[in-house]
N, C-alpha and C. Protein backbone atom coordinates (compact mmCIF):
# COMPACT_ATOMS: atom_id res chain seq x y z
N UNK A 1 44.27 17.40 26.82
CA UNK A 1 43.29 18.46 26.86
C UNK A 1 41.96 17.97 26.26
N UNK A 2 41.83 17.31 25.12
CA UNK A 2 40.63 16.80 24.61
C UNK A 2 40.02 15.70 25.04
N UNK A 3 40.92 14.86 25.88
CA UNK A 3 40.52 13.88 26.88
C UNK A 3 39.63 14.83 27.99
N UNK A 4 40.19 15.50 28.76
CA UNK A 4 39.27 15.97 29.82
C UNK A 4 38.17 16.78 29.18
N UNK A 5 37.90 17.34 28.30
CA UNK A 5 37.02 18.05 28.01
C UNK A 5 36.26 17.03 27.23
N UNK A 6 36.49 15.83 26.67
CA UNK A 6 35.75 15.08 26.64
C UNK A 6 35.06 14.19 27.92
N UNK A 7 35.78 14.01 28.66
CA UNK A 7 35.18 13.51 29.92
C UNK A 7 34.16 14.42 30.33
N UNK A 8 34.78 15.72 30.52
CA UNK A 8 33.48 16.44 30.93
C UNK A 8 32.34 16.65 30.25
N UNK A 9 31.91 16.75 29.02
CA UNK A 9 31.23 16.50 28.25
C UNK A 9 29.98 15.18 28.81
N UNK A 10 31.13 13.93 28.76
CA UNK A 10 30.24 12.69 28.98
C UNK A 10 29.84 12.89 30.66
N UNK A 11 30.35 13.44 31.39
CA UNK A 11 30.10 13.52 32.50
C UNK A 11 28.72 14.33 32.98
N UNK A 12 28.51 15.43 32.30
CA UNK A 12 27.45 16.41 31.82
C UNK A 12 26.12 15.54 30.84
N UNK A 13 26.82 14.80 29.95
CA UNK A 13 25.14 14.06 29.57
C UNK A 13 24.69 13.19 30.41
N UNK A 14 25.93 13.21 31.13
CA UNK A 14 24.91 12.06 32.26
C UNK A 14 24.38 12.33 33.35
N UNK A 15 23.75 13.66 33.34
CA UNK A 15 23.49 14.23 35.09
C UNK A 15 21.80 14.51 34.25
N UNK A 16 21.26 14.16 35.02
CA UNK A 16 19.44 14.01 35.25
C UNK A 16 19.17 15.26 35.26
N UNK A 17 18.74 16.22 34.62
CA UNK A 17 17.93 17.21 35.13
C UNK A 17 16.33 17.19 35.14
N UNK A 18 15.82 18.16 36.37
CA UNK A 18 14.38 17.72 35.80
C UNK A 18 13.40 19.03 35.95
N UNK A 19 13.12 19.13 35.09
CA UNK A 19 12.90 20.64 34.59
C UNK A 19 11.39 21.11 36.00
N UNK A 20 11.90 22.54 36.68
CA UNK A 20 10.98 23.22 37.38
C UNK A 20 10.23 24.30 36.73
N UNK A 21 9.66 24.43 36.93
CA UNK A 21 8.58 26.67 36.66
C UNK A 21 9.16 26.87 37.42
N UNK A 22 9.53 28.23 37.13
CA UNK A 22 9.98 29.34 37.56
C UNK A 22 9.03 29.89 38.29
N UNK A 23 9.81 30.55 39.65
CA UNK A 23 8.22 31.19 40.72
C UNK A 23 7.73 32.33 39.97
N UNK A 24 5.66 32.15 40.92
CA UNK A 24 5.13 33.45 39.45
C UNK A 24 5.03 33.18 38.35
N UNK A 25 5.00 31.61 37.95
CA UNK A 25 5.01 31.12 36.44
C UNK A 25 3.74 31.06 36.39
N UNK A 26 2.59 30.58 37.08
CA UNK A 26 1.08 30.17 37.20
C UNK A 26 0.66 31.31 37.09
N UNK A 27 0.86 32.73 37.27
CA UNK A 27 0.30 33.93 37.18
C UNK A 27 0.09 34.26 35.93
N UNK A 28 1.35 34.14 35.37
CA UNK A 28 2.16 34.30 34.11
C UNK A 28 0.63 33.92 32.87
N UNK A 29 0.66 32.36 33.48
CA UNK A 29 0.06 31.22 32.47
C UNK A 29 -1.69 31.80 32.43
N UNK A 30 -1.98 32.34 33.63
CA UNK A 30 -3.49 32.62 33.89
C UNK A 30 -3.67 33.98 32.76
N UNK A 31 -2.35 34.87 32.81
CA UNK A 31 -2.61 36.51 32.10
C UNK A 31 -2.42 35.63 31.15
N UNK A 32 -1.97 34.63 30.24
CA UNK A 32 -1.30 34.27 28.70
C UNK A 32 -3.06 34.10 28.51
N UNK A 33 -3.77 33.20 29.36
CA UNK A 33 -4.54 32.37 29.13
C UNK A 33 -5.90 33.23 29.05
N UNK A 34 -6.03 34.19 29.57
CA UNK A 34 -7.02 35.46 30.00
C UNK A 34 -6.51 36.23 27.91
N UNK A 35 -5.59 36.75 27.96
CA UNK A 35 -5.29 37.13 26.59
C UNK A 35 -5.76 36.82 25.88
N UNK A 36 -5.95 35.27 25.59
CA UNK A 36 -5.76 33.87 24.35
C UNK A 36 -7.73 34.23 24.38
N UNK A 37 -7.97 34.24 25.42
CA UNK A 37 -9.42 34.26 25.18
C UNK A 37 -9.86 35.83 25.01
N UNK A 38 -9.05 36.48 25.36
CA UNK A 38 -10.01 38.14 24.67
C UNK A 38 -9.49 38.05 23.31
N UNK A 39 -8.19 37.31 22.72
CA UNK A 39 -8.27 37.74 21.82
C UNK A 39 -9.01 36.70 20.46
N UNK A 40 -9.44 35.72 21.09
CA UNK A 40 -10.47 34.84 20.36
C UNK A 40 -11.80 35.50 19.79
N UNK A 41 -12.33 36.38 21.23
CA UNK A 41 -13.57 36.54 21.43
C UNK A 41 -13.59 37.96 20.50
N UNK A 42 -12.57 38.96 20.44
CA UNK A 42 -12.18 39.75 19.43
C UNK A 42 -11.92 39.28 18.31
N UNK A 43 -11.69 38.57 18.21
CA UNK A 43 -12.00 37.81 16.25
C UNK A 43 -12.92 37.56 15.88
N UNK A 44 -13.89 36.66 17.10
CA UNK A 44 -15.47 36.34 16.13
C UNK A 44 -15.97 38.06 16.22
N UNK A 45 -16.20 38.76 17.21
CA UNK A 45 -16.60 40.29 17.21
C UNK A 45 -16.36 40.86 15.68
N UNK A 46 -14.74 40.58 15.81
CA UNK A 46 -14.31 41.20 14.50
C UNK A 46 -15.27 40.55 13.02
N UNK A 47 -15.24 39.16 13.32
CA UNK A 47 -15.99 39.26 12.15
C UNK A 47 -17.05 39.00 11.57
N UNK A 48 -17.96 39.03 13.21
CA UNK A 48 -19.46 39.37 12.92
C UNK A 48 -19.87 41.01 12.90
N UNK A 49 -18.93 41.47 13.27
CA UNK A 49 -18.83 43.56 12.92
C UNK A 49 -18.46 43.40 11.18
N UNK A 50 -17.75 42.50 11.11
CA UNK A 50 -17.10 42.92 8.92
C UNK A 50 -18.43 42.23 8.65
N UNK A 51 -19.09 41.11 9.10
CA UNK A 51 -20.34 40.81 8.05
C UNK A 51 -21.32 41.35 8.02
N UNK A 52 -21.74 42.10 9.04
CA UNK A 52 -22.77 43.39 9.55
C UNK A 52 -22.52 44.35 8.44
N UNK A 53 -21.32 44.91 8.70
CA UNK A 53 -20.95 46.23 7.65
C UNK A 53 -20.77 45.70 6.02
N UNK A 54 -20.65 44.57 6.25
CA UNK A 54 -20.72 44.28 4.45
C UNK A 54 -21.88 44.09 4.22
N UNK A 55 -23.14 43.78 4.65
CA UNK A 55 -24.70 43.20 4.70
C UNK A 55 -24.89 44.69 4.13
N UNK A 56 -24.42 45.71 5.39
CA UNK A 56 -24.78 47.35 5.13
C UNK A 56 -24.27 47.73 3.83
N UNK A 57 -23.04 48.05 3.66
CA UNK A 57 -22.37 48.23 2.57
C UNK A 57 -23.22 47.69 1.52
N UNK A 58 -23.67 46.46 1.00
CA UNK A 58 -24.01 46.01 -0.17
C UNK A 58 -25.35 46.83 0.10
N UNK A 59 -26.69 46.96 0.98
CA UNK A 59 -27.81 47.27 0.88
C UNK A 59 -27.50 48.82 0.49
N UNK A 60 -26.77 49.24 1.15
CA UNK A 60 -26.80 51.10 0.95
C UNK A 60 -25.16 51.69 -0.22
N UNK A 61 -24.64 50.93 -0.68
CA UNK A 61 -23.94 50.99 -1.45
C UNK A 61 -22.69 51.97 -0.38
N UNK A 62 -21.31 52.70 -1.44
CA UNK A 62 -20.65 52.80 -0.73
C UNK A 62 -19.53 52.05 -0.51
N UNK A 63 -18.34 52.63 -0.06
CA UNK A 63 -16.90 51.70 -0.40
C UNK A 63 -17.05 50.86 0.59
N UNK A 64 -16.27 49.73 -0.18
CA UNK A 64 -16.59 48.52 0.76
C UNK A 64 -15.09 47.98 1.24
N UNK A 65 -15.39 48.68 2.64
CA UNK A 65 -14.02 48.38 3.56
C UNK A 65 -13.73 46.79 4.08
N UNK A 66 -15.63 46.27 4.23
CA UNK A 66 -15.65 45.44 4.77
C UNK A 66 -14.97 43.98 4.88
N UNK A 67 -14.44 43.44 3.60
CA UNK A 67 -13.39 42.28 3.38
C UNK A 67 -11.88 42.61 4.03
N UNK A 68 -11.91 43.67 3.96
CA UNK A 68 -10.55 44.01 5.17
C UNK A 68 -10.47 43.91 6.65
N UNK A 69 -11.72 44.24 6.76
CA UNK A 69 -11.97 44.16 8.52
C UNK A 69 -11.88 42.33 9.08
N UNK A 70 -12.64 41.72 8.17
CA UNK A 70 -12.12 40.54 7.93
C UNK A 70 -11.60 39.22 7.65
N UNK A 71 -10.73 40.32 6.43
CA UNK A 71 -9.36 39.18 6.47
C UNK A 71 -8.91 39.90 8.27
N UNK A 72 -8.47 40.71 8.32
CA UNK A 72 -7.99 41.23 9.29
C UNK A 72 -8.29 40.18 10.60
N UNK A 73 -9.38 39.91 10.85
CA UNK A 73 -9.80 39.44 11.70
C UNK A 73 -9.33 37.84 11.65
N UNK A 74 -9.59 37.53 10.78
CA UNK A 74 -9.03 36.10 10.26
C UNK A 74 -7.30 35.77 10.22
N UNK A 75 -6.29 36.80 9.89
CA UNK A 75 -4.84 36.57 10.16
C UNK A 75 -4.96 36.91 11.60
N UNK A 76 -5.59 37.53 12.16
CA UNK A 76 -5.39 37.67 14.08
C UNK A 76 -5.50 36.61 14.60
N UNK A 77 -6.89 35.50 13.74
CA UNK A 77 -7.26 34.31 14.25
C UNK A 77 -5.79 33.85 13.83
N UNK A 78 -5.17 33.20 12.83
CA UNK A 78 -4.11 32.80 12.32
C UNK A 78 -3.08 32.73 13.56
N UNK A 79 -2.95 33.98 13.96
CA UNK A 79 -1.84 34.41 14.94
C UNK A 79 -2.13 34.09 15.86
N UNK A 80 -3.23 34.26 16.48
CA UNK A 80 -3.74 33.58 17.75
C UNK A 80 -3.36 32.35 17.98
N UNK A 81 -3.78 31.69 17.11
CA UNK A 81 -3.58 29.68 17.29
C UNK A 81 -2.29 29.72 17.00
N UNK A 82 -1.26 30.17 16.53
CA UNK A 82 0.14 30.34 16.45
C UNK A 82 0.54 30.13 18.10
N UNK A 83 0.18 30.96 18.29
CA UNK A 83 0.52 31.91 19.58
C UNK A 83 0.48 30.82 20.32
N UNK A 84 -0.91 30.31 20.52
CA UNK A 84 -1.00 29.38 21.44
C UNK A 84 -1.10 28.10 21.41
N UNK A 85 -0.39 27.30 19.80
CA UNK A 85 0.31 26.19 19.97
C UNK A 85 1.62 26.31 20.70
N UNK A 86 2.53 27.88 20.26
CA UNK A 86 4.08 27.67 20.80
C UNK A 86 3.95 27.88 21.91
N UNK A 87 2.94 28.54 22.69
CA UNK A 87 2.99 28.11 24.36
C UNK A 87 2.59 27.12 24.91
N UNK A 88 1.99 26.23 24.35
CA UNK A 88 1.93 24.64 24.79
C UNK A 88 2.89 23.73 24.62
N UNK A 89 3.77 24.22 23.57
CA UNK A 89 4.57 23.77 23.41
C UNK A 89 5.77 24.13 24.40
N UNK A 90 5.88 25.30 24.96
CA UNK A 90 6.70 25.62 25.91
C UNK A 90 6.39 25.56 27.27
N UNK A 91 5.40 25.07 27.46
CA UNK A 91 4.77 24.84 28.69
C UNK A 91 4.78 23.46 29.16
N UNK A 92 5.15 22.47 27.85
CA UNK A 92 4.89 21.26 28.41
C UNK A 92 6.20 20.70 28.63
C-alpha cells in the first residue's frame, strides 16, 4: 500500500504543469488596476484635504481633527501598496 501511493506521489511530481488565467482574468486585472489608481489618487486628495484643514484649523483655531484625516490617509496608502504587491505577486 505505501509502495503504490508512493509511486503515485513520484509519478505526480513528475508531470509538468504550466500554469493558464482563467477566462475574464484580463477584465478582472484592468477593474484591480482602475481601483489601485482611484485609490492612490484618494490618498494624495486625502492628504492634501488634512493639510488644507490643518493650515485652517491652526489660523482660525478650533478642534483639530486634522492629523486623523491623515494618518488615515497614510494607513490607506499602507494598504494600498499591500494590496498591490500581493497581486503581483499572484499575477506573476
Amino acid at each position: 500500500m505505501l509502495t503504490v501511493a508512493l509511486s503515485a506521489v513520484t509519478h505526480l511530481a513528475e508531470v509538468s504543469v504550466t500554469p493558464v488565467a482563467p477566462p475574464g482574468s484580463e477584465r478582472f486585472l484592468r477593474l484591480v488596476g482602475w481601483a489601485s489608481w482611484f485609490a492612490m489618487i484618494a490618498g494624495v486628495v486625502g492628504i492634501i484635504y488634512g493639510g488644507g484643514k490643518f493650515a485652517w484649523e491652526r489660523m482660525h483655531g478650533g478642534a483639530i481633527e486634522s492629523p486623523k484625516i491623515i494618518a488615515g490617509a497614510l494607513i490607506g496608502g499602507v494598504f494600498v501598496t499591500i494590496s498591490g504587491m500581493l497581486m503581483n505577486g499572484v499575477s506573476s
